[in-house]
PDB file of N, CA and C in Angstrom:
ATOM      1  N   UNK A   1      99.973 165.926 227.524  1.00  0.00           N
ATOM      2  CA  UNK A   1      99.051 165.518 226.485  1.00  0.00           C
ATOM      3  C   UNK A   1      97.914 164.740 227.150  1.00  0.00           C
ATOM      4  N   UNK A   2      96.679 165.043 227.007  1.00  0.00           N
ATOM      5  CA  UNK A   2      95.817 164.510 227.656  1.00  0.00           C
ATOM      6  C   UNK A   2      95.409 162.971 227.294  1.00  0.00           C
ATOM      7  N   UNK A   3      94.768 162.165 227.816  1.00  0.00           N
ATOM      8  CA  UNK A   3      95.084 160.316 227.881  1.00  0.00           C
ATOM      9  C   UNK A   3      94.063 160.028 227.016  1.00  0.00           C
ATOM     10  N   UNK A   4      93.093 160.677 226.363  1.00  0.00           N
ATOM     11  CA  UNK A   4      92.318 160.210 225.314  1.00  0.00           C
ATOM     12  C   UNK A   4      93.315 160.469 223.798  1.00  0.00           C
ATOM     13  N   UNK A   5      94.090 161.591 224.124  1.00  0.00           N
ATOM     14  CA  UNK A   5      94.710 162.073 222.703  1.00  0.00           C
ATOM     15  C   UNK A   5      95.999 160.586 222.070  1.00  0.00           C
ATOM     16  N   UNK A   6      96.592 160.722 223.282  1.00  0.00           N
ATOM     17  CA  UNK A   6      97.227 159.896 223.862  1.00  0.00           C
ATOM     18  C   UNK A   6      97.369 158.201 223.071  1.00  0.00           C
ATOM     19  N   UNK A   7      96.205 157.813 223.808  1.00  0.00           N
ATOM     20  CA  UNK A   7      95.386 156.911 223.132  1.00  0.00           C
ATOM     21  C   UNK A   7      94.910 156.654 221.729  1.00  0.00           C
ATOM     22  N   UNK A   8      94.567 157.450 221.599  1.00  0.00           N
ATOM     23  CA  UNK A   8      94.046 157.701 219.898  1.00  0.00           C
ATOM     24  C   UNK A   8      95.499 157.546 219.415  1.00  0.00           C
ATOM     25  N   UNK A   9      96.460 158.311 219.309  1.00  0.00           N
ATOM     26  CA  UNK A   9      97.836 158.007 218.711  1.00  0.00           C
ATOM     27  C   UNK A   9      98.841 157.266 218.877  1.00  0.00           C
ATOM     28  N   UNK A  10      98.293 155.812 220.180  1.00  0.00           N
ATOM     29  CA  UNK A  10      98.394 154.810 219.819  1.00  0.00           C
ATOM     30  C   UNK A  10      98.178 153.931 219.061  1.00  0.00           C
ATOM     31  N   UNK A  11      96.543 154.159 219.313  1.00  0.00           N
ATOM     32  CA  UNK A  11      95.990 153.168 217.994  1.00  0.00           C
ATOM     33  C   UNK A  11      96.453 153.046 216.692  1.00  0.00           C
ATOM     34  N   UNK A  12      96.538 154.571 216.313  1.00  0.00           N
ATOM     35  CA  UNK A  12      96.691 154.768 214.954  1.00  0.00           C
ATOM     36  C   UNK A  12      98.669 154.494 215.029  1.00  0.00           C
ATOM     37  N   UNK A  13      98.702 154.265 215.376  1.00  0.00           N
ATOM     38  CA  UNK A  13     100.556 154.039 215.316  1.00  0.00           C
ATOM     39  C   UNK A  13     100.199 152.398 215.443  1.00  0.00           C
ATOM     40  N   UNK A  14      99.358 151.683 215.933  1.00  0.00           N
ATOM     41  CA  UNK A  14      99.420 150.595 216.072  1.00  0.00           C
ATOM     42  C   UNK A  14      98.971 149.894 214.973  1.00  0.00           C
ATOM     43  N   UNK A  15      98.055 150.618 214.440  1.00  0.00           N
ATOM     44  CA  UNK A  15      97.463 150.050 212.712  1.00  0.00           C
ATOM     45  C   UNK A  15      98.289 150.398 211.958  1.00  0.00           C
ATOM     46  N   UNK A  16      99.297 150.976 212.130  1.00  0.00           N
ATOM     47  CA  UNK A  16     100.120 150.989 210.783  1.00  0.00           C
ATOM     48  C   UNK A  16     100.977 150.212 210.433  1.00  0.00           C
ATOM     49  N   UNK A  17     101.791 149.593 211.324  1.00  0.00           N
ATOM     50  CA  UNK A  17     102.785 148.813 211.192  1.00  0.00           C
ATOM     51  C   UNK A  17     101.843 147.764 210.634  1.00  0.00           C
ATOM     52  N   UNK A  18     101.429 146.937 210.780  1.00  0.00           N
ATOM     53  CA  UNK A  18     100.518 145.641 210.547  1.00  0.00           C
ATOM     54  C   UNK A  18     100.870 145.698 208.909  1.00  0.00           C
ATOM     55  N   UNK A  19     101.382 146.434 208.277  1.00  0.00           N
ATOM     56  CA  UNK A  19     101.441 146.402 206.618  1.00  0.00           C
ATOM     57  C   UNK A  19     102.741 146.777 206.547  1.00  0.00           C
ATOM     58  N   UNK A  20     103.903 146.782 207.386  1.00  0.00           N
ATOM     59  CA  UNK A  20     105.123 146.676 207.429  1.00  0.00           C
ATOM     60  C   UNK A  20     105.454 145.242 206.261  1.00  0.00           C
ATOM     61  N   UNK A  21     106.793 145.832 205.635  1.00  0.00           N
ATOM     62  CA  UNK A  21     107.418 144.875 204.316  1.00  0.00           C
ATOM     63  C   UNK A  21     107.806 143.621 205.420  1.00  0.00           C
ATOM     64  N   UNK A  22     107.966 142.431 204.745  1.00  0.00           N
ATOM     65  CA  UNK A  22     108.531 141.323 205.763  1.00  0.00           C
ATOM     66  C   UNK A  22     110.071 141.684 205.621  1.00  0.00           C
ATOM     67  N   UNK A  23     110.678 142.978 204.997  1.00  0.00           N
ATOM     68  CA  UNK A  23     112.406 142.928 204.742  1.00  0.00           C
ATOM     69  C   UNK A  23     112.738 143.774 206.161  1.00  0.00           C
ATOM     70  N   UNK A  24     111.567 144.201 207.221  1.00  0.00           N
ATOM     71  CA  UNK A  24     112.002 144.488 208.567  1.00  0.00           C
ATOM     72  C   UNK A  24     111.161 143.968 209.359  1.00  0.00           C
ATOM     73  N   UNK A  25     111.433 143.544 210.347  1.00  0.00           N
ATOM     74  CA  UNK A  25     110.855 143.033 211.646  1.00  0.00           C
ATOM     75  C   UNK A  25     110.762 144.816 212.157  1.00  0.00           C
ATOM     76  N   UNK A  26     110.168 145.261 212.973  1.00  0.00           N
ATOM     77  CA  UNK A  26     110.097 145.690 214.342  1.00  0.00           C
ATOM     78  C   UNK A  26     110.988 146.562 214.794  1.00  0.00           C
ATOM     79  N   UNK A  27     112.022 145.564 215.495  1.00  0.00           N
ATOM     80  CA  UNK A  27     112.922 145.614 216.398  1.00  0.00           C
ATOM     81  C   UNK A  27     114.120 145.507 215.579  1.00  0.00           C
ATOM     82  N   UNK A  28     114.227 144.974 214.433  1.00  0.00           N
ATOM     83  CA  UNK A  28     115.773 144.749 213.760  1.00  0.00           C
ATOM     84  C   UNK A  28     115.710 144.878 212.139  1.00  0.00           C
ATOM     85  N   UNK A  29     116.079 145.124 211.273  1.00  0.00           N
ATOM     86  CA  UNK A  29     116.698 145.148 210.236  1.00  0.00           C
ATOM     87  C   UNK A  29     116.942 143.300 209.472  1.00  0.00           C
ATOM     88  N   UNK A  30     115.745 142.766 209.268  1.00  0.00           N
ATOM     89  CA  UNK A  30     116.051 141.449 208.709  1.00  0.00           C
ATOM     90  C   UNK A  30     116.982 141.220 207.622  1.00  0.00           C
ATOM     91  N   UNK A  31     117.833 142.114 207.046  1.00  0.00           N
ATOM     92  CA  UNK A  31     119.157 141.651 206.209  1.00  0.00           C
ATOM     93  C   UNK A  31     120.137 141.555 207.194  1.00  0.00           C
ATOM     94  N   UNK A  32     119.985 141.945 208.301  1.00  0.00           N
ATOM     95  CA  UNK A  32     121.112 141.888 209.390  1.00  0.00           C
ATOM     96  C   UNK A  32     121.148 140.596 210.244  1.00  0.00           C
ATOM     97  N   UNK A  33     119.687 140.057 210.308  1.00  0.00           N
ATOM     98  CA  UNK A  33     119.558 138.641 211.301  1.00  0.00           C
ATOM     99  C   UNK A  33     120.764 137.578 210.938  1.00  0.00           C
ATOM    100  N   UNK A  34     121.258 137.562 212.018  1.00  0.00           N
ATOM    101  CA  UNK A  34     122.190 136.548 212.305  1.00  0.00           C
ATOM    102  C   UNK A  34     121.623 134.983 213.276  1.00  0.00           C
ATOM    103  N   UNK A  35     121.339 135.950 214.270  1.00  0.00           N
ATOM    104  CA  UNK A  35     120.642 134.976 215.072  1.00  0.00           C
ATOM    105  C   UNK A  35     119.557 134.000 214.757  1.00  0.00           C
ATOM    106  N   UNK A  36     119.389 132.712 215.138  1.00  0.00           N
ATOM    107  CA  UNK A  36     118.198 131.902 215.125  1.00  0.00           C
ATOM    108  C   UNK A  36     116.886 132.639 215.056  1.00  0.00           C
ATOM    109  N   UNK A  37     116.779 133.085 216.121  1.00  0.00           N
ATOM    110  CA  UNK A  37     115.523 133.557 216.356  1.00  0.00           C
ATOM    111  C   UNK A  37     115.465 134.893 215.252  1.00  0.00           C
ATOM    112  N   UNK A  38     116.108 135.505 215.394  1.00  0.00           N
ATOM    113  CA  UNK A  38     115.865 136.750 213.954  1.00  0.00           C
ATOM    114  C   UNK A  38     115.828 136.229 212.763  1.00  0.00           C
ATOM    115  N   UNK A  39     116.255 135.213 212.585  1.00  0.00           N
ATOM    116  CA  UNK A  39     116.116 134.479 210.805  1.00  0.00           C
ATOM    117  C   UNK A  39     114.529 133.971 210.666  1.00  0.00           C
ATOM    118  N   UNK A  40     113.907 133.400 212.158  1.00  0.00           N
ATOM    119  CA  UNK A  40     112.519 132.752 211.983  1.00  0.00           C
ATOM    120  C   UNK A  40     111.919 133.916 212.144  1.00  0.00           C
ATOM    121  N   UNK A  41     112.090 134.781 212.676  1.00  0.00           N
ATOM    122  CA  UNK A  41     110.915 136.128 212.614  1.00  0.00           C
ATOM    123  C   UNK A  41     110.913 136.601 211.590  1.00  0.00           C
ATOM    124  N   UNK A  42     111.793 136.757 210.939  1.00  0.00           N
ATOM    125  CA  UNK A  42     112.331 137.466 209.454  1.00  0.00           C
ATOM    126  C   UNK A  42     111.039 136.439 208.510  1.00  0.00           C
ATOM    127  N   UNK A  43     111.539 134.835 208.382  1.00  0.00           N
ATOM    128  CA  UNK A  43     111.153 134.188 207.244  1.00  0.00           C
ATOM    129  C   UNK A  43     109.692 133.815 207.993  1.00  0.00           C
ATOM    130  N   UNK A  44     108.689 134.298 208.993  1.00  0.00           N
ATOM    131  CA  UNK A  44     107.535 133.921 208.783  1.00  0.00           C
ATOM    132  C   UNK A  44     106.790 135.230 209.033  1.00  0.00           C
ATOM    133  N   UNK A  45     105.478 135.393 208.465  1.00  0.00           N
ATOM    134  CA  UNK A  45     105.210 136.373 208.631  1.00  0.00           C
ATOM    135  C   UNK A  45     104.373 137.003 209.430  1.00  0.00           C
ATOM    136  N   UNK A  46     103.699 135.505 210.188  1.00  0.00           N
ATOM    137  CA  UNK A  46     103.094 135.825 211.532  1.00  0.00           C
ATOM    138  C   UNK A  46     103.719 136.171 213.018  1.00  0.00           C
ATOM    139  N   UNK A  47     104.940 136.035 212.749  1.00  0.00           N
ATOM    140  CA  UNK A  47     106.227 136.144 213.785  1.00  0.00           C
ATOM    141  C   UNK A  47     106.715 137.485 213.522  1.00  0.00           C
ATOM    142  N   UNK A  48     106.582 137.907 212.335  1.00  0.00           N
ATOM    143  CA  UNK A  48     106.813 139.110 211.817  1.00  0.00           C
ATOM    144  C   UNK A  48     105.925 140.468 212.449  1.00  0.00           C
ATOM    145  N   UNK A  49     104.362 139.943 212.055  1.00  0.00           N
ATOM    146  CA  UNK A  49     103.636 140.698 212.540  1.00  0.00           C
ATOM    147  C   UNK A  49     103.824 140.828 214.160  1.00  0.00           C
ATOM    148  N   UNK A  50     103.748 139.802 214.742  1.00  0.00           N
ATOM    149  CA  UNK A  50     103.839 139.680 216.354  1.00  0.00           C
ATOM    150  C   UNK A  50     105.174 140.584 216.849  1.00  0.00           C
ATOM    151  N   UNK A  51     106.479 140.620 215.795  1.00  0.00           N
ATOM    152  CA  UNK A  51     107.334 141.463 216.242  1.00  0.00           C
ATOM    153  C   UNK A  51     106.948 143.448 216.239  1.00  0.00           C
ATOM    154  N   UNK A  52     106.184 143.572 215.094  1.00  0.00           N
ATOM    155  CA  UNK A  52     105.767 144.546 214.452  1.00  0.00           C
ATOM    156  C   UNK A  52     105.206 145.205 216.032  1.00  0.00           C
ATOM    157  N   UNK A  53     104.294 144.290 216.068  1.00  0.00           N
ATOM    158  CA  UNK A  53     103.517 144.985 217.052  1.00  0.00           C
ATOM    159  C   UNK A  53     103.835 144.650 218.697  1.00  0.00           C
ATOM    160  N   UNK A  54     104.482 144.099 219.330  1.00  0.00           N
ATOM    161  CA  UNK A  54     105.463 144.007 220.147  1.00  0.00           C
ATOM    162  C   UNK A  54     106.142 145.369 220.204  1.00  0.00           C
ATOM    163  N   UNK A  55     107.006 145.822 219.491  1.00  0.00           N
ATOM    164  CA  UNK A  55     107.976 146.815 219.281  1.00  0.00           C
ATOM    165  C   UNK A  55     107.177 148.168 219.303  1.00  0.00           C
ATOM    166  N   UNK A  56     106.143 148.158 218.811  1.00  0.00           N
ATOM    167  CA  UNK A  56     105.275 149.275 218.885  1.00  0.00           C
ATOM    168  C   UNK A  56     104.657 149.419 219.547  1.00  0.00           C
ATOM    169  N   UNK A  57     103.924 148.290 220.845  1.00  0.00           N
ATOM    170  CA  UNK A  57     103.537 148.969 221.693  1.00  0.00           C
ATOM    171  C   UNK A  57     104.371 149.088 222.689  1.00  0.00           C
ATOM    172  N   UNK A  58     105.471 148.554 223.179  1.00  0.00           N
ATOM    173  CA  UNK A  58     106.941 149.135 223.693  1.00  0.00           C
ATOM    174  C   UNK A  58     107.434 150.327 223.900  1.00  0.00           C
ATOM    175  N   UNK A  59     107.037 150.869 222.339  1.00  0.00           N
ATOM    176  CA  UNK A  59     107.518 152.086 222.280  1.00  0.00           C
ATOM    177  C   UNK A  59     106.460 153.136 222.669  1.00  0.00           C
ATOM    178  N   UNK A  60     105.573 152.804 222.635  1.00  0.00           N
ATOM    179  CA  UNK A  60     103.941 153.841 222.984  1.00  0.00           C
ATOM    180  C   UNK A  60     104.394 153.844 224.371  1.00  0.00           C
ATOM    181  N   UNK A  61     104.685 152.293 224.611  1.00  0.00           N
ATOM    182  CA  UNK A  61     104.572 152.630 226.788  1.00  0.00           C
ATOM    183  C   UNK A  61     105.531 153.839 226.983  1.00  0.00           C
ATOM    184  N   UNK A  62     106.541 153.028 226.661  1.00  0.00           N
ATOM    185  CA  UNK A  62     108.058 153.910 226.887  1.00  0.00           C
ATOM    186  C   UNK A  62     107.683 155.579 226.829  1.00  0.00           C
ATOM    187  N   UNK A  63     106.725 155.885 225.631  1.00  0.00           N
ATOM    188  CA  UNK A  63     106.912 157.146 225.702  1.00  0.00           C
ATOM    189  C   UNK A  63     105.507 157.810 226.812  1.00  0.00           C
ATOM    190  N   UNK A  64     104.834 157.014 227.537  1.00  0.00           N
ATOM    191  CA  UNK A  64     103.533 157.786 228.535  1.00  0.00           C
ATOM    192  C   UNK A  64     103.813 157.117 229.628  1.00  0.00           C
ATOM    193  N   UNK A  65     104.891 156.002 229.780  1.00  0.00           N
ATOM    194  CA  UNK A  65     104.789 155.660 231.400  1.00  0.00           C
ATOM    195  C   UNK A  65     105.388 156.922 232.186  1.00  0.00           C
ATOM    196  N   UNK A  66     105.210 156.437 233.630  1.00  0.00           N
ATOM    197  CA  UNK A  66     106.348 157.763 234.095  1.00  0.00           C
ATOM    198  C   UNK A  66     107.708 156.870 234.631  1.00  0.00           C
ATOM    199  N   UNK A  67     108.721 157.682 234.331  1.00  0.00           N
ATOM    200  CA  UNK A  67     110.397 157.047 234.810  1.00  0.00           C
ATOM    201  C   UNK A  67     110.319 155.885 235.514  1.00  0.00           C
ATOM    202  N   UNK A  68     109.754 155.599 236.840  1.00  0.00           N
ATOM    203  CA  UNK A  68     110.306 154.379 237.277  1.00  0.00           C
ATOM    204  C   UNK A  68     109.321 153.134 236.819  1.00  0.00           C
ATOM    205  N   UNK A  69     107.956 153.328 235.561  1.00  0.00           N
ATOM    206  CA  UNK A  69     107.446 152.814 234.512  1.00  0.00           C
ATOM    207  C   UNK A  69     108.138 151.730 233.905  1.00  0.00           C
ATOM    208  N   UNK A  70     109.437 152.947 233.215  1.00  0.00           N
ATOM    209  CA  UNK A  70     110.102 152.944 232.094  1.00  0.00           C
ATOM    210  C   UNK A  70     110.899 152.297 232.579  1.00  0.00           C
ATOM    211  N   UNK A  71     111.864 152.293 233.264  1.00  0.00           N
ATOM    212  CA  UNK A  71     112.763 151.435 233.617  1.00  0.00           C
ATOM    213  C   UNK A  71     112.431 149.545 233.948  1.00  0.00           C
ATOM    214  N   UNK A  72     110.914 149.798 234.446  1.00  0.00           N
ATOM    215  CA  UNK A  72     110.384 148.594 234.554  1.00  0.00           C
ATOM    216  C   UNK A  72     110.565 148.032 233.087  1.00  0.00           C
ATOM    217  N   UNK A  73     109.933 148.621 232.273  1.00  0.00           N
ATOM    218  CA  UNK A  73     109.496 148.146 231.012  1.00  0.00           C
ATOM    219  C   UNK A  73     110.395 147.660 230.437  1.00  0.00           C
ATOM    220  N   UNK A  74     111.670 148.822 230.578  1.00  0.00           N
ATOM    221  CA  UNK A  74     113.082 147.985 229.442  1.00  0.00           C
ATOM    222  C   UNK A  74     113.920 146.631 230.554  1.00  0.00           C
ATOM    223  N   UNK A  75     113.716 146.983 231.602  1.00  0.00           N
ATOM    224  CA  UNK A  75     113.977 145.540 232.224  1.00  0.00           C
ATOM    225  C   UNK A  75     113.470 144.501 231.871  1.00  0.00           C
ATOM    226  N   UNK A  76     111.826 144.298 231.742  1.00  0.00           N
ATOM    227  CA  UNK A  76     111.488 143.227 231.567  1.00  0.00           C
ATOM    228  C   UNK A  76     111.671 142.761 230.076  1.00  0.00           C
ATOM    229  N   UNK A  77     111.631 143.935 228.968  1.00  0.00           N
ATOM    230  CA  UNK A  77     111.887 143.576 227.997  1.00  0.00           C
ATOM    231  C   UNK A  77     113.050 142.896 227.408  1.00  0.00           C
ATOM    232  N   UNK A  78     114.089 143.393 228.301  1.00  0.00           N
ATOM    233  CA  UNK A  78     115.602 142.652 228.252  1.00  0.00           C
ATOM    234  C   UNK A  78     115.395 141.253 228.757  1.00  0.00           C
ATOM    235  N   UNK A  79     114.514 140.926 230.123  1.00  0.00           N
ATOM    236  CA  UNK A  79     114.389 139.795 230.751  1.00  0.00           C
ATOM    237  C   UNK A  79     113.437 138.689 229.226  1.00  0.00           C
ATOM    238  N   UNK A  80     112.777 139.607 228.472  1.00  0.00           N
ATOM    239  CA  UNK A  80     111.828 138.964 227.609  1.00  0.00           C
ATOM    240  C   UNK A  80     112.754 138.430 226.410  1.00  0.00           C
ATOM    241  N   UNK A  81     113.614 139.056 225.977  1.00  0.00           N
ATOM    242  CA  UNK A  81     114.665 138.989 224.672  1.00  0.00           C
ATOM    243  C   UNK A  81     115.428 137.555 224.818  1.00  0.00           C
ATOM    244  N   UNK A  82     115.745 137.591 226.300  1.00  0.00           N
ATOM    245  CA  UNK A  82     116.483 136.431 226.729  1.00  0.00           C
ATOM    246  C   UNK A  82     116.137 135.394 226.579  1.00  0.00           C
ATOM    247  N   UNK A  83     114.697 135.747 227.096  1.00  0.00           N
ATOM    248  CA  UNK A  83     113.736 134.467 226.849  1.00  0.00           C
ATOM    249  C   UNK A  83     113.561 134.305 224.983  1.00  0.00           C
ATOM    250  N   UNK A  84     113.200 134.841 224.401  1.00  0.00           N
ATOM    251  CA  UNK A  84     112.839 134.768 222.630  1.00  0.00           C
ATOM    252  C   UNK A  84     113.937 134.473 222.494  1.00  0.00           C
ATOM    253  N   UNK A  85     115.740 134.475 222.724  1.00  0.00           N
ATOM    254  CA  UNK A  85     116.702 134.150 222.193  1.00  0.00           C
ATOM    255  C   UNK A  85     117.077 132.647 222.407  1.00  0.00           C
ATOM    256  N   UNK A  86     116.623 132.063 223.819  1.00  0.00           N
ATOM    257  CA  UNK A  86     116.411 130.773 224.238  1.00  0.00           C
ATOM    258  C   UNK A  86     115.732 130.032 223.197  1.00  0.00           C
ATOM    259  N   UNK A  87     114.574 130.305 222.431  1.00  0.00           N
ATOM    260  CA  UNK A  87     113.909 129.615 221.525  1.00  0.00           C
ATOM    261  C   UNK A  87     114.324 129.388 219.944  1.00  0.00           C
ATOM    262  N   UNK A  88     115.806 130.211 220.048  1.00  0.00           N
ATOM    263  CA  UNK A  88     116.902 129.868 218.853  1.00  0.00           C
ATOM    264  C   UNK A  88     115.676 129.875 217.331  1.00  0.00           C
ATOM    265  N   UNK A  89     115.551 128.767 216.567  1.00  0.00           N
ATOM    266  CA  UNK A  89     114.641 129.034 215.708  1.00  0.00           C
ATOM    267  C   UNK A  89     113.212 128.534 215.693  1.00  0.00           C
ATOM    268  N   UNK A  90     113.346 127.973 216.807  1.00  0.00           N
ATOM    269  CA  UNK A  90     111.676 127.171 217.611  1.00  0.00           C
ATOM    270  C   UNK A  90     110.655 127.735 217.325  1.00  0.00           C
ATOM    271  N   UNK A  91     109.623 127.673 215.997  1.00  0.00           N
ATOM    272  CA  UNK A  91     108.955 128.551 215.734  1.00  0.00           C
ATOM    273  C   UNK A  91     107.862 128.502 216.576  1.00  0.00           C
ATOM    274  N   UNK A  92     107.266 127.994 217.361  1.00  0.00           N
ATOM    275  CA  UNK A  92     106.150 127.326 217.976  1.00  0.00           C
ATOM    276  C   UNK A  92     106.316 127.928 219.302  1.00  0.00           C
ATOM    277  N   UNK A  93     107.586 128.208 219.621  1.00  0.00           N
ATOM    278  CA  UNK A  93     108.597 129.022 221.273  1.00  0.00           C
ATOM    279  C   UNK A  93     108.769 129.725 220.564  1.00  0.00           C
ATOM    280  N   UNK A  94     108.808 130.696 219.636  1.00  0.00           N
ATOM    281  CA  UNK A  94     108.904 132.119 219.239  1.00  0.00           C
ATOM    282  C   UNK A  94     107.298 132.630 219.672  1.00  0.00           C
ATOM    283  N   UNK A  95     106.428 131.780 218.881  1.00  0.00           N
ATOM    284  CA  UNK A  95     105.040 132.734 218.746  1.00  0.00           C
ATOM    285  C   UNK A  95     104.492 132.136 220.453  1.00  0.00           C
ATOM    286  N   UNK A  96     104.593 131.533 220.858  1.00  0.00           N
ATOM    287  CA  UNK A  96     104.421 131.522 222.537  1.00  0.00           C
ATOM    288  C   UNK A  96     104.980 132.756 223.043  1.00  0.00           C
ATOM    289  N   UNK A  97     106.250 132.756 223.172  1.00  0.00           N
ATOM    290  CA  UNK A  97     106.896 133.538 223.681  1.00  0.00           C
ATOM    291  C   UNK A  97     106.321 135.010 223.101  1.00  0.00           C
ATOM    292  N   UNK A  98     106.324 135.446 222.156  1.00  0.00           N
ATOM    293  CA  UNK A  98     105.512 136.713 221.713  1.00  0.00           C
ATOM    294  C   UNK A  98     104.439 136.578 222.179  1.00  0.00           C
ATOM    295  N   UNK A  99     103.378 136.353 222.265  1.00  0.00           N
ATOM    296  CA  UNK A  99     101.773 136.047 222.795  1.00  0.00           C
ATOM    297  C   UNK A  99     101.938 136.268 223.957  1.00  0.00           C
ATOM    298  N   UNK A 100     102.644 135.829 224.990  1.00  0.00           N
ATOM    299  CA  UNK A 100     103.145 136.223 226.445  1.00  0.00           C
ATOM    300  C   UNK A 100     103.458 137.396 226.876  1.00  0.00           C
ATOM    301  N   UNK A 101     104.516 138.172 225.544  1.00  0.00           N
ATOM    302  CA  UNK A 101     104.779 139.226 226.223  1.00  0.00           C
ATOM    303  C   UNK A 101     103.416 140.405 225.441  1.00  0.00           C
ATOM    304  N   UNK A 102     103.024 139.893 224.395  1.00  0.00           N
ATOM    305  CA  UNK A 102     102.112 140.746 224.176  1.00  0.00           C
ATOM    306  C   UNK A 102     100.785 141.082 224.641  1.00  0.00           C
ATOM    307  N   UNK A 103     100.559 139.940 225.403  1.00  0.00           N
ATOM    308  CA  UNK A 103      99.645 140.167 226.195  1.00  0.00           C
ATOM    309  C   UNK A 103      99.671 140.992 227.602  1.00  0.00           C
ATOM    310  N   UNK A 104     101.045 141.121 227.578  1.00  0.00           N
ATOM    311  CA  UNK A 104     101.676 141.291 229.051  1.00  0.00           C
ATOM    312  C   UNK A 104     101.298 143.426 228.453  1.00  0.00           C
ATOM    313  N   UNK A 105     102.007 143.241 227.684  1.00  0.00           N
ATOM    314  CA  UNK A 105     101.936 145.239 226.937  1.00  0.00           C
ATOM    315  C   UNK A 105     100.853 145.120 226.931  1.00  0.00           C
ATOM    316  N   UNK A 106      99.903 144.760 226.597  1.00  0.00           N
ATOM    317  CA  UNK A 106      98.711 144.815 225.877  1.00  0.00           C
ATOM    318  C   UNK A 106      97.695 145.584 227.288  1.00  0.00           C
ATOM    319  N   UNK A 107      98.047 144.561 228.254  1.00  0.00           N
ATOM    320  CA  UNK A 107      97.880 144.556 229.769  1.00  0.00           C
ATOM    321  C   UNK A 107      98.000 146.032 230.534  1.00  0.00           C
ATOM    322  N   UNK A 108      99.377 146.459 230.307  1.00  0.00           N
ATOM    323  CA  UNK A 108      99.865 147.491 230.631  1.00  0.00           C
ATOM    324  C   UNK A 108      98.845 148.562 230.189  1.00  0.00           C
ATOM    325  N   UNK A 109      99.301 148.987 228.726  1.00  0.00           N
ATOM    326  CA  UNK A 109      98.385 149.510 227.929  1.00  0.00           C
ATOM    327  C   UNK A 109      96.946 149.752 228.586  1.00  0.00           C
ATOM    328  N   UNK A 110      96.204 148.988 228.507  1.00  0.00           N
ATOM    329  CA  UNK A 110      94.886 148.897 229.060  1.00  0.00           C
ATOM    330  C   UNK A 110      94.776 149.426 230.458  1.00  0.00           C
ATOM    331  N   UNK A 111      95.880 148.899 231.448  1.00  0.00           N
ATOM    332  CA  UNK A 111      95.641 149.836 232.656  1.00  0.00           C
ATOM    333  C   UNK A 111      96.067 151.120 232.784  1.00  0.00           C
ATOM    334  N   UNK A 112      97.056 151.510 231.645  1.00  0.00           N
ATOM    335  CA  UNK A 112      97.349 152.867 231.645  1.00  0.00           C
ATOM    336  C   UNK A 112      96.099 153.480 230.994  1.00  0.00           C
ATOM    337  N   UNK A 113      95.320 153.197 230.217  1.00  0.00           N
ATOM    338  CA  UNK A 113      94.313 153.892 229.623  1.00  0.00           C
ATOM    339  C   UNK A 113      93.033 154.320 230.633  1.00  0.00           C
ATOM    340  N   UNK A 114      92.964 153.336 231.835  1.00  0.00           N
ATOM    341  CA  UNK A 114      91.995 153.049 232.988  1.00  0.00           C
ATOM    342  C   UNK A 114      91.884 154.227 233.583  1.00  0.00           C
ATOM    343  N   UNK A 115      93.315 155.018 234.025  1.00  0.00           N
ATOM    344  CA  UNK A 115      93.718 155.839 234.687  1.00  0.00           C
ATOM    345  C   UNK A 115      93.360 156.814 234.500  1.00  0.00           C
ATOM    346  N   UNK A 116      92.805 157.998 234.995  1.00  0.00           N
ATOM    347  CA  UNK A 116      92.318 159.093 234.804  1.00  0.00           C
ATOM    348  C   UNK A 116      92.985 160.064 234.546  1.00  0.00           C
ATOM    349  N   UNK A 117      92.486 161.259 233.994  1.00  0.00           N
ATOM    350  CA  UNK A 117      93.756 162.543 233.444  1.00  0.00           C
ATOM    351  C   UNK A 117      94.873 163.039 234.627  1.00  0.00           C
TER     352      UNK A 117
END
């Protein structure tokens, strides 16, 4: 698939979520949050959004990096979870911690787009 098409069906996958119900985060099923940190993403809705779109551009990488990309990506993302689970219901260390890694995708993103066909 060529890297402008590519692109374009990021974006538009990326504007959609942004109007996601607050009864799902992202990444989890908010009738299911058990955890600290899933109860504060659940009950705010800027933590919400930040999950929304976290998870979605995750999943954009995941699907155009190439294999040893991908493996990077779900590593660090596991290394990242650890970290957001450390911040229990710390809402202030939730939206840090999101802003970090979203800048970090965001990052990615942008240099994968750099790259030529």
């Amino acid at each position: 698939m060529p890297k402008p098409l590519v692109l374009a069906l990021a974006l538009t996958a990326l504007a959609a979520p942004i109007a996601a119900p607050a009864a799902r985060a992202a990444s989890f099923p908010c009738d299911r949050a058990e955890a600290p940190d899933e109860k504060a993403i659940c009950a705010h809705l800027p933590l919400n959004d930040r999950d929304v779109e976290m998870a979605t551009r995750f999943e954009i990488l995941k699907s155009v990096l190439p294999m040893g990309g991908q493996a990077k990506l779900r590593d660090d993302q596991e290394a990242w979870l650890t970290e957001r689970r450390a911040c229990s219901g710390d809402v202030a260390c939730l939206t840090a911690a999101y802003d970090g890694r979203l800048k970090v995708l965001r990052g990615v993103l942008s240099e994968f787009a750099k790259q030529g066909p």
